[in-house]
C-alpha atoms as a PDB file:
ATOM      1  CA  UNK A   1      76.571  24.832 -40.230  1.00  0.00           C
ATOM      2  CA  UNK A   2      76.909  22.217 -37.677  1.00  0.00           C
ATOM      3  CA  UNK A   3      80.532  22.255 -35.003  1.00  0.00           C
ATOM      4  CA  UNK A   4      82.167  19.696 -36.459  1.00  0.00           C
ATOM      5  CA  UNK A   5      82.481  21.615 -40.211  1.00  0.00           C
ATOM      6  CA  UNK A   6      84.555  24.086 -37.948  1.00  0.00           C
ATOM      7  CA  UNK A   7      87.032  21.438 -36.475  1.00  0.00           C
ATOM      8  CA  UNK A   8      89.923  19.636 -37.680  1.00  0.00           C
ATOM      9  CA  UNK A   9      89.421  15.852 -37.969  1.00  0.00           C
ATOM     10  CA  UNK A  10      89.746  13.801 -35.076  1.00  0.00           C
ATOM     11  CA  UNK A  11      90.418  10.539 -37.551  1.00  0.00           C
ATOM     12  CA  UNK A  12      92.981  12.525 -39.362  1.00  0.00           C
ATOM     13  CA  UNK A  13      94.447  13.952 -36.447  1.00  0.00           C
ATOM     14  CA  UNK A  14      94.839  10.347 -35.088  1.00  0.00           C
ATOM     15  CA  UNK A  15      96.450   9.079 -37.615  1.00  0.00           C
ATOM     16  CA  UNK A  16      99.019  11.810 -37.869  1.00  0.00           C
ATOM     17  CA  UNK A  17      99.621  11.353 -34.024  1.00  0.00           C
ATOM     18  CA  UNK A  18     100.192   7.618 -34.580  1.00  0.00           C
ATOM     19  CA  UNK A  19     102.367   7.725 -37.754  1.00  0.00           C
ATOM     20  CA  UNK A  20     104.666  11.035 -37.266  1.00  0.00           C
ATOM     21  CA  UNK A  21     103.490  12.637 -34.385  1.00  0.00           C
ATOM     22  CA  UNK A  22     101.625  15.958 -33.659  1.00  0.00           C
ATOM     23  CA  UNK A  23     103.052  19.827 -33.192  1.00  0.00           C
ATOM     24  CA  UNK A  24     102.108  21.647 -29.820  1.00  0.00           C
ATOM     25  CA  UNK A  25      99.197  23.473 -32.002  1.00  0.00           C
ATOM     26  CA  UNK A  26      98.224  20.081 -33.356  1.00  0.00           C
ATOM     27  CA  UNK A  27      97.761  18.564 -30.038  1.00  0.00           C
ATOM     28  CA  UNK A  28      95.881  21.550 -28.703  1.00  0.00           C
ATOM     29  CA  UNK A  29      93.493  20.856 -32.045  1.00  0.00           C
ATOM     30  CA  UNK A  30      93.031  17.104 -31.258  1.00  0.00           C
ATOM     31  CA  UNK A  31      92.263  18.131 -27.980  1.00  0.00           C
ATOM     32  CA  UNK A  32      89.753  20.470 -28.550  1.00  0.00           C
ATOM     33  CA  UNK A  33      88.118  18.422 -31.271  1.00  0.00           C
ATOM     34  CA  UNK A  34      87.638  15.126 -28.752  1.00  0.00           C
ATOM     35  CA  UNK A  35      85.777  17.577 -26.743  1.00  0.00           C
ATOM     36  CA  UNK A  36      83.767  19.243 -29.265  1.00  0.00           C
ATOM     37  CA  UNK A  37      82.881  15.399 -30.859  1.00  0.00           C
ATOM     38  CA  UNK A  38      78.948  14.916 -31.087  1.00  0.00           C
ATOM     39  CA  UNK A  39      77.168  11.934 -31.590  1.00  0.00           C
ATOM     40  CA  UNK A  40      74.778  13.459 -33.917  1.00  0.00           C
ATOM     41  CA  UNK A  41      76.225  16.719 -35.275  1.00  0.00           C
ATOM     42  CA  UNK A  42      73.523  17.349 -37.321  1.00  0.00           C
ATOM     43  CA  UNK A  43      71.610  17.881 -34.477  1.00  0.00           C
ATOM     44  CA  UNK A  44      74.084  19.047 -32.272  1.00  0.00           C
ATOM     45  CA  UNK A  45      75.380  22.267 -30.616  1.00  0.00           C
ATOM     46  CA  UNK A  46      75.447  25.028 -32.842  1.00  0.00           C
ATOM     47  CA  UNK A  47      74.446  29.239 -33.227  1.00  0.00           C
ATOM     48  CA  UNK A  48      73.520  30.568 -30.429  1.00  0.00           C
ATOM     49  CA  UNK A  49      73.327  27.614 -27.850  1.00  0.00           C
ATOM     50  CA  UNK A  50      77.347  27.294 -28.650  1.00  0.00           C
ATOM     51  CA  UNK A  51      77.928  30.696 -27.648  1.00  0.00           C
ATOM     52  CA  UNK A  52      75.760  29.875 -24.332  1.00  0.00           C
ATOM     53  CA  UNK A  53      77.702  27.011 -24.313  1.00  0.00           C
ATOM     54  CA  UNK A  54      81.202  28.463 -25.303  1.00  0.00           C
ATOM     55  CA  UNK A  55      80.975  31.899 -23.720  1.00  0.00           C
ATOM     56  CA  UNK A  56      84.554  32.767 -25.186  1.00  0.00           C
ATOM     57  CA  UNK A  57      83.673  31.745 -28.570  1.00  0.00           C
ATOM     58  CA  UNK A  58      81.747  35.382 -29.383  1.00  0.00           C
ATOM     59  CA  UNK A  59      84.649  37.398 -28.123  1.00  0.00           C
ATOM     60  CA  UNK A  60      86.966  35.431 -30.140  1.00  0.00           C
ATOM     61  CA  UNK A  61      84.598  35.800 -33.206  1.00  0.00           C
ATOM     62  CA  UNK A  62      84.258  39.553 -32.328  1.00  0.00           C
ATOM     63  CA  UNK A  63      88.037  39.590 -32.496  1.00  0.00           C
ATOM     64  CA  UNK A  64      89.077  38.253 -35.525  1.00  0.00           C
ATOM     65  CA  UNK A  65      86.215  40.260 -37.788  1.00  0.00           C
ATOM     66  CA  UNK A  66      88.134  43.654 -36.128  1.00  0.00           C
ATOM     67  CA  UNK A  67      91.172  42.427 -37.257  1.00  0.00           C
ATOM     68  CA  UNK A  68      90.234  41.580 -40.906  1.00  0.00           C
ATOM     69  CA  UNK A  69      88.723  45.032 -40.657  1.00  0.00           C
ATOM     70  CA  UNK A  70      91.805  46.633 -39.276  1.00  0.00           C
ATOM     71  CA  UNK A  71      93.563  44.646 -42.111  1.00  0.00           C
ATOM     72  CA  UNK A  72      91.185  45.993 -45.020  1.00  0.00           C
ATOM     73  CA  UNK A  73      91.780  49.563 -43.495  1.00  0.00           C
ATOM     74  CA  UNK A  74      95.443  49.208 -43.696  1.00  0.00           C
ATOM     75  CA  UNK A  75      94.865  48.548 -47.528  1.00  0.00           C
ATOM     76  CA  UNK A  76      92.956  51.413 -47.990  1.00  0.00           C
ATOM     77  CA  UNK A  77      89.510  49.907 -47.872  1.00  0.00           C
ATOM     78  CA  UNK A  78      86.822  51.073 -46.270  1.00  0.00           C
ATOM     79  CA  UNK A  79      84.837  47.389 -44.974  1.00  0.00           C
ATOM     80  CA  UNK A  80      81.240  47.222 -43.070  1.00  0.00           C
ATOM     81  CA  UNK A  81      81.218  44.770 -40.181  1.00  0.00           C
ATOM     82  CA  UNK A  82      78.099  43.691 -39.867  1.00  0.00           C
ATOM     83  CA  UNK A  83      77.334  40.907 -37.404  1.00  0.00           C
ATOM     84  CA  UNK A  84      73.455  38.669 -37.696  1.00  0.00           C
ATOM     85  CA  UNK A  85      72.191  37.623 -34.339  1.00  0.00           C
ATOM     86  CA  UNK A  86      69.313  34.916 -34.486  1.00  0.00           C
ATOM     87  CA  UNK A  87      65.897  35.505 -32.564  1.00  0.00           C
ATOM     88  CA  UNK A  88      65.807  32.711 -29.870  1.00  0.00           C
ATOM     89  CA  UNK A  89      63.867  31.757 -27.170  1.00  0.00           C
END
């Protein structure tokens, strides 16, 4: 899915920042998202070329599925990380 499908709004955002105001975390999201913005999303940065892009992004990704596996553990389930890397060139 293209970047933007992964991002808060930056309209919505906007708006809230102009009619109440924004939280710390909110203002860190609006930040992000201005950078992130593409002209063309749909042809934009996505897959592998973010993670060229966005070195942090895999680590962060790498992360949060250990966590949700710790998680499952905790509950007494027994879940299969599996992670699907593209062939690129």
């Amino acid at each position: 899915p293209p970047l933007h499908e992964f991002l808060p709004s930056v309209e919505e955002l906007r708006i809230k920042k102009a009619t109440k105001g924004l939280s710390k975390r909110e203002t860190e999201e609006l930040k992000a998202a201005e950078e992130w913005a593409e002209h063309n999303p749909m042809i934009g940065t996505r897959g592998v070329r973010l993670g060229v892009v966005k070195p942090g992004l895999y680590a962060m990704q790498v992360r949060a599925l250990l966590r949700a596996a710790a998680a499952l553990r905790k509950k007494g389930k027994n879940p299969i990380v599996e992670v699907m890397i593209p062939l690129t060139v």
